[in-house]
N, C-alpha and C. Protein backbone atom coordinates (compact mmCIF):
# COMPACT_ATOMS: atom_id res chain seq x y z
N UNK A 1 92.25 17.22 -53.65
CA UNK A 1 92.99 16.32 -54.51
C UNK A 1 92.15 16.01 -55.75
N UNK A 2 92.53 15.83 -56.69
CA UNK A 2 92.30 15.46 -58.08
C UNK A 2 91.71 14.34 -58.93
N UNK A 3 90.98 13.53 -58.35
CA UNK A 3 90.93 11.89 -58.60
C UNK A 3 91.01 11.62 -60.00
N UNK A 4 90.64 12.87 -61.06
CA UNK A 4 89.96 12.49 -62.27
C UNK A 4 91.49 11.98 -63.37
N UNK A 5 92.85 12.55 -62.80
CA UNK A 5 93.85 12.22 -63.54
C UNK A 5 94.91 12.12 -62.24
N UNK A 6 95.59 10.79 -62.62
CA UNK A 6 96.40 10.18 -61.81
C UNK A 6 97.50 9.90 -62.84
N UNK A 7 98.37 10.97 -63.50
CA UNK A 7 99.53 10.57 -64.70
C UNK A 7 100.52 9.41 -64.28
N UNK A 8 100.87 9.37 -62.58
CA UNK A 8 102.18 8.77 -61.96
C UNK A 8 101.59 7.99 -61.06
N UNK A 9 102.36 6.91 -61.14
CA UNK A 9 101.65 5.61 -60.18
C UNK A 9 103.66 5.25 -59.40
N UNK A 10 103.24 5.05 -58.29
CA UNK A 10 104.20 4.43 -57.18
C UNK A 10 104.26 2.99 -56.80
N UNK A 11 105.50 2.07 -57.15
CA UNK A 11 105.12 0.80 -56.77
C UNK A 11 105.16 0.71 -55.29
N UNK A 12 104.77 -0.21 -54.90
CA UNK A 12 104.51 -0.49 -53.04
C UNK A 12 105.90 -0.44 -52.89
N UNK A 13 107.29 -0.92 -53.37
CA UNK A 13 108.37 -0.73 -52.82
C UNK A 13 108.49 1.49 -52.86
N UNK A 14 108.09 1.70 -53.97
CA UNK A 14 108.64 3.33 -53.90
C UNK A 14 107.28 4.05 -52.84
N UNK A 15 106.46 3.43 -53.00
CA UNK A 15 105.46 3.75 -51.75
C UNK A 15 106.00 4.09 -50.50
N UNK A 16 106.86 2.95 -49.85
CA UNK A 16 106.92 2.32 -48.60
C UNK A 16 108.37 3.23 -48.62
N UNK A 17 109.19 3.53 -49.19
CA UNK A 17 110.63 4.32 -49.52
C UNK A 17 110.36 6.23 -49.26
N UNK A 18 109.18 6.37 -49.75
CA UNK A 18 108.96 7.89 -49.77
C UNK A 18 108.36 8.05 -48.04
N UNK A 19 107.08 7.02 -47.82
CA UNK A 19 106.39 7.52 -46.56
C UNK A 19 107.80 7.56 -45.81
N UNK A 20 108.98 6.43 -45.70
CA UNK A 20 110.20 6.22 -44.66
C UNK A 20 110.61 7.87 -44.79
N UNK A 21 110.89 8.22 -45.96
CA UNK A 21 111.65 9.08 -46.21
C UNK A 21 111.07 10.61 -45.07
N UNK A 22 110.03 10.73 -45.68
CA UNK A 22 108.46 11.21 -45.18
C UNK A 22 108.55 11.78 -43.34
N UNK A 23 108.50 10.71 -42.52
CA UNK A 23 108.69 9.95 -41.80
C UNK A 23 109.87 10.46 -40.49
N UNK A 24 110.98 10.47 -41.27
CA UNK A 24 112.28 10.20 -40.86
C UNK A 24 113.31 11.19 -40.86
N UNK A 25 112.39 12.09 -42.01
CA UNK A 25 113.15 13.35 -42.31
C UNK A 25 113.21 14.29 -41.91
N UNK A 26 111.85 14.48 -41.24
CA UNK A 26 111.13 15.36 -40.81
C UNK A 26 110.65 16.50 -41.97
N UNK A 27 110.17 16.05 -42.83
CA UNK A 27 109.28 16.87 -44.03
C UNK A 27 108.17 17.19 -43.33
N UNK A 28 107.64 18.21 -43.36
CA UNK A 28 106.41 18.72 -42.93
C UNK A 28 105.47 17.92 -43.26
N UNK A 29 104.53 18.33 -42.51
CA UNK A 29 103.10 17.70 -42.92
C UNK A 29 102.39 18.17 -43.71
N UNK A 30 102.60 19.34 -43.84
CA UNK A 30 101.88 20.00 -45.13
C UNK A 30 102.65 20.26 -46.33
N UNK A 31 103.26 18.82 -46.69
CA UNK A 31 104.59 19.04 -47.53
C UNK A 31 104.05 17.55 -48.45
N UNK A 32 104.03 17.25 -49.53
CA UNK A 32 104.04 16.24 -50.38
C UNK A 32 104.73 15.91 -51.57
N UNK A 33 105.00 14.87 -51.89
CA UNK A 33 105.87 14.30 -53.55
C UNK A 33 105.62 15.16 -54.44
N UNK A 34 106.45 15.63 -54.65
CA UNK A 34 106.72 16.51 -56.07
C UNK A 34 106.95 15.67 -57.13
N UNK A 35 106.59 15.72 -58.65
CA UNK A 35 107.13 14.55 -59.52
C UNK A 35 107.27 15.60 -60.65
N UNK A 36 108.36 15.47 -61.12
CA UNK A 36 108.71 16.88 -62.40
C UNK A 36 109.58 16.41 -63.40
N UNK A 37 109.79 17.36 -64.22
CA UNK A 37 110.90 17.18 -65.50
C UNK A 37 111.74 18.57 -65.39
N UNK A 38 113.03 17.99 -65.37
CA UNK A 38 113.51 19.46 -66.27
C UNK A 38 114.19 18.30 -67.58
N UNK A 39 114.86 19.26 -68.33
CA UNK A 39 115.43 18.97 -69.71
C UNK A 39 114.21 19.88 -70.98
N UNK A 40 114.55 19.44 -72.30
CA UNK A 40 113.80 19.81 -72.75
C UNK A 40 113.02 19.21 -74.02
N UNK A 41 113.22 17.65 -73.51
CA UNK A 41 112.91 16.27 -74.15
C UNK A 41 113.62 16.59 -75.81
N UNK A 42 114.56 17.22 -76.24
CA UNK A 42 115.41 16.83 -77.67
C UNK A 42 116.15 15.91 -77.55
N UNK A 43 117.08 15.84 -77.94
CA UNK A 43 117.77 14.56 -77.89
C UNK A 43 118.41 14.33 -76.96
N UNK A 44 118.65 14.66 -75.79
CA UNK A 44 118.90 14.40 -74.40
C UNK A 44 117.51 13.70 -74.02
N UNK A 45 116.73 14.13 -74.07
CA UNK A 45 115.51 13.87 -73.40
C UNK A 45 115.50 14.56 -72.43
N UNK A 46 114.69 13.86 -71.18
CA UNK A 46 113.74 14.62 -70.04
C UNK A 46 114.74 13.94 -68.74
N UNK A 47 114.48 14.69 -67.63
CA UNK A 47 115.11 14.44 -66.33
C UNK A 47 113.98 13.88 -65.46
N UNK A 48 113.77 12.95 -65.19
CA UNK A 48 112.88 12.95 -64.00
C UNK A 48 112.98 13.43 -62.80
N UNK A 49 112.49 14.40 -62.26
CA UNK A 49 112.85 14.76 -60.42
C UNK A 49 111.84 14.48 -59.64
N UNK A 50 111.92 14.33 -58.25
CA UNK A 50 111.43 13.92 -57.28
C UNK A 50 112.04 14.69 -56.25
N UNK A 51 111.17 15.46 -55.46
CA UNK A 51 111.17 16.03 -54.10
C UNK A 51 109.88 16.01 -53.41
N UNK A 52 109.94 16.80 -52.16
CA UNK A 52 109.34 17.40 -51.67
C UNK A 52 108.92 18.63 -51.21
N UNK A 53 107.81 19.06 -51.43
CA UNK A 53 107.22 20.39 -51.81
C UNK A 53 105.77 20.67 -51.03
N UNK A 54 105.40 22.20 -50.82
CA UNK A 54 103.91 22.46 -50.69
C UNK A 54 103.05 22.43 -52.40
N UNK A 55 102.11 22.44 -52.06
CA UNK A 55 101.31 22.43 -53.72
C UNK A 55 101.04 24.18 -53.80
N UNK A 56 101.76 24.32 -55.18
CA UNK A 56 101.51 25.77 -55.61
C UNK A 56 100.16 25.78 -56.43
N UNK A 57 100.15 26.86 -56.81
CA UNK A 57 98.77 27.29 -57.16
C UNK A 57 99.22 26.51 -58.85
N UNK A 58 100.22 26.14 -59.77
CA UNK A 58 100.29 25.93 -60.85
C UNK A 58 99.91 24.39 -60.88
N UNK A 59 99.61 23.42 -59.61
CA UNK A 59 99.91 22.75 -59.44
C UNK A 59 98.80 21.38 -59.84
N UNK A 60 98.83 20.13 -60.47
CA UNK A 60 97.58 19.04 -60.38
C UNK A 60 98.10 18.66 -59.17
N UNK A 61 96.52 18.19 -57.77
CA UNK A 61 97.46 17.41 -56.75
C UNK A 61 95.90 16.00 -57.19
N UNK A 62 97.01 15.06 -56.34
CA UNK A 62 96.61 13.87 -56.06
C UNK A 62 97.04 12.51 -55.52
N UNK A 63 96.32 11.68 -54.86
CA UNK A 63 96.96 11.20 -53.77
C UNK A 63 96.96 9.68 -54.47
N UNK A 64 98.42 8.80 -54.46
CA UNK A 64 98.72 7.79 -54.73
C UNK A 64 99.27 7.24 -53.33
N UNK A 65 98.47 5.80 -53.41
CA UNK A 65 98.69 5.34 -51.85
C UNK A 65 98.81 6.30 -50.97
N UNK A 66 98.10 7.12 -50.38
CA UNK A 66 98.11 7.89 -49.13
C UNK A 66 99.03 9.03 -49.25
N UNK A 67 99.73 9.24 -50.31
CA UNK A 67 100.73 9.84 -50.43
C UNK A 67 100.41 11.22 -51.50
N UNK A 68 100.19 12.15 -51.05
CA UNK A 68 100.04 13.44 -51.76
C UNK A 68 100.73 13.78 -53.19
N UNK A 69 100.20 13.52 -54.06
CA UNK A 69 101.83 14.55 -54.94
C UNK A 69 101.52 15.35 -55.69
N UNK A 70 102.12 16.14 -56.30
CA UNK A 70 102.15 17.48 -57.06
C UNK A 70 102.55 17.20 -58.15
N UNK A 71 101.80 17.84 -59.25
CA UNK A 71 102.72 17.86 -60.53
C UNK A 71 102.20 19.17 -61.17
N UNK A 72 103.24 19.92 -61.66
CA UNK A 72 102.85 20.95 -61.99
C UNK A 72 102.40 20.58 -63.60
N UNK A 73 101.07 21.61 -63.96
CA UNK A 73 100.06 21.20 -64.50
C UNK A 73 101.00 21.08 -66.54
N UNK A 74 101.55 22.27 -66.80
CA UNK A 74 102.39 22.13 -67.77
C UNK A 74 103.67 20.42 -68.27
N UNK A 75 103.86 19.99 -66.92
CA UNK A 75 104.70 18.65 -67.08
C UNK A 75 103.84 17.67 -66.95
N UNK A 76 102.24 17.57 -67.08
CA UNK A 76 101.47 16.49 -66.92
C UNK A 76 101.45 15.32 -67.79
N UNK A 77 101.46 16.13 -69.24
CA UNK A 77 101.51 15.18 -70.63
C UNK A 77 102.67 14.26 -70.79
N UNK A 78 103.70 14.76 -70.20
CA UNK A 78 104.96 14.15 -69.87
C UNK A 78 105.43 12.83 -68.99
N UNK A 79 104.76 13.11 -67.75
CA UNK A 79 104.05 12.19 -67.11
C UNK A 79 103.37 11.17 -66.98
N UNK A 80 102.66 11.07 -68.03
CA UNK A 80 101.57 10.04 -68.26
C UNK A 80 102.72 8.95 -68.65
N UNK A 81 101.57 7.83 -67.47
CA UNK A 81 101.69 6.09 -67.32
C UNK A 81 103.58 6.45 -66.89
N UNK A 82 103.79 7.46 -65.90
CA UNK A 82 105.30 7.42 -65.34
C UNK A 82 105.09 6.24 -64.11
N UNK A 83 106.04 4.94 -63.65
CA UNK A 83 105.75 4.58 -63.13
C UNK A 83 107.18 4.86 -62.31
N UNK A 84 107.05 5.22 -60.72
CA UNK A 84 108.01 5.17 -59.67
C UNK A 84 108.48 4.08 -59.83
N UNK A 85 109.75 3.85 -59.47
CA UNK A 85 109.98 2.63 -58.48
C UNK A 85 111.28 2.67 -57.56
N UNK A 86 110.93 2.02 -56.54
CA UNK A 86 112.86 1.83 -55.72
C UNK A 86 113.53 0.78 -55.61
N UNK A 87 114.84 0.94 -56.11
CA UNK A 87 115.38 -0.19 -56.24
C UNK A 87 116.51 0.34 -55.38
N UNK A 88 116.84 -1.41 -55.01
CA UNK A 88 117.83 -1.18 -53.79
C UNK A 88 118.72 -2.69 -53.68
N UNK A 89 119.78 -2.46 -54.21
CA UNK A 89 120.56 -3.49 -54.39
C UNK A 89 122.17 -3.25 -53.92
N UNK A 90 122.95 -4.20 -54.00
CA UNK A 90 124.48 -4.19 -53.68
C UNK A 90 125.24 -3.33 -54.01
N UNK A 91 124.71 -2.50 -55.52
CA UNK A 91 125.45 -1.64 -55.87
C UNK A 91 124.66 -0.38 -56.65
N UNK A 92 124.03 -0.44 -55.86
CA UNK A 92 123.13 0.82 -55.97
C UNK A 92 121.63 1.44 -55.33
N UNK A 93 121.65 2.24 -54.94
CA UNK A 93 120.12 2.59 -54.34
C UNK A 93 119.48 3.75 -54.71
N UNK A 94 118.09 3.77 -55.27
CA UNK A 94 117.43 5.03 -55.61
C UNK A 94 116.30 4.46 -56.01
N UNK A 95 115.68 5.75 -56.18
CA UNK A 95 114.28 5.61 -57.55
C UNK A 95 114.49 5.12 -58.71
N UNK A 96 114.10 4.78 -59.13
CA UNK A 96 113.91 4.42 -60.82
C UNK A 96 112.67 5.27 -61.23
N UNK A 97 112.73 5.32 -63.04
CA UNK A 97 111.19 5.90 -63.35
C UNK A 97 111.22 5.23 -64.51
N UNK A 98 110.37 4.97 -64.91
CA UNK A 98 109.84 3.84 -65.96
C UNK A 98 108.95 4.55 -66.93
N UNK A 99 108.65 4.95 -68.03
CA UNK A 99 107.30 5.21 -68.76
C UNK A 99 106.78 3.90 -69.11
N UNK A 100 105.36 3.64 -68.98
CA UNK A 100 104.86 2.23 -69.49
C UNK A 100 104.31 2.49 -70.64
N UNK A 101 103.82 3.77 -71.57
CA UNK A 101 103.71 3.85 -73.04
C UNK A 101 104.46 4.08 -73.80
């Protein structure tokens, strides 16, 4: 794992949402958070995705709260200060993604 760059940070609610997920799903163990873009940031902008994946060889890994993730090394700049989160309310449930710069 990677310590020296950490682009994506997980709040304790999207923490505690992925390990369930993790957990429950039966995702392998040798399987971790994927965090990606497609689009092609013009005036649409960028897609945030989230899965689960093995780490390819293209791949930065590093572990936020206990939690493995992947980002492939080309979508890193993109990434930066991305913050997870899960929200879960009456009329809606998912991730959120936040940029904080």
């Amino acid at each position: 794992m990677n310590d020296l760059l950490v682009p994506v940070t997980l709040t304790p609610k999207a923490a505690k949402e992925v390990r369930h997920i993790m957990e429950n799903k039966n995702i392998p163990a040798n399987y971790g958070l994927r965090i990606g873009i497609k689009g092609s940031g013009g005036c649409s902008g960028f897609n945030f995705l989230l899965g689960f994946d093995t780490q390819k060889d293209s791949d930065l890994s590093f572990e936020v709260d206990g939690i493995p993730v992947y980002v492939e090394k080309k979508h890193t700049m993109y990434l930066l200060d991305l913050e997870v989160d899960f929200y879960e309310g009456s009329d809606a449930r998912g991730f959120t993604f936040v940029k904080k710069s």
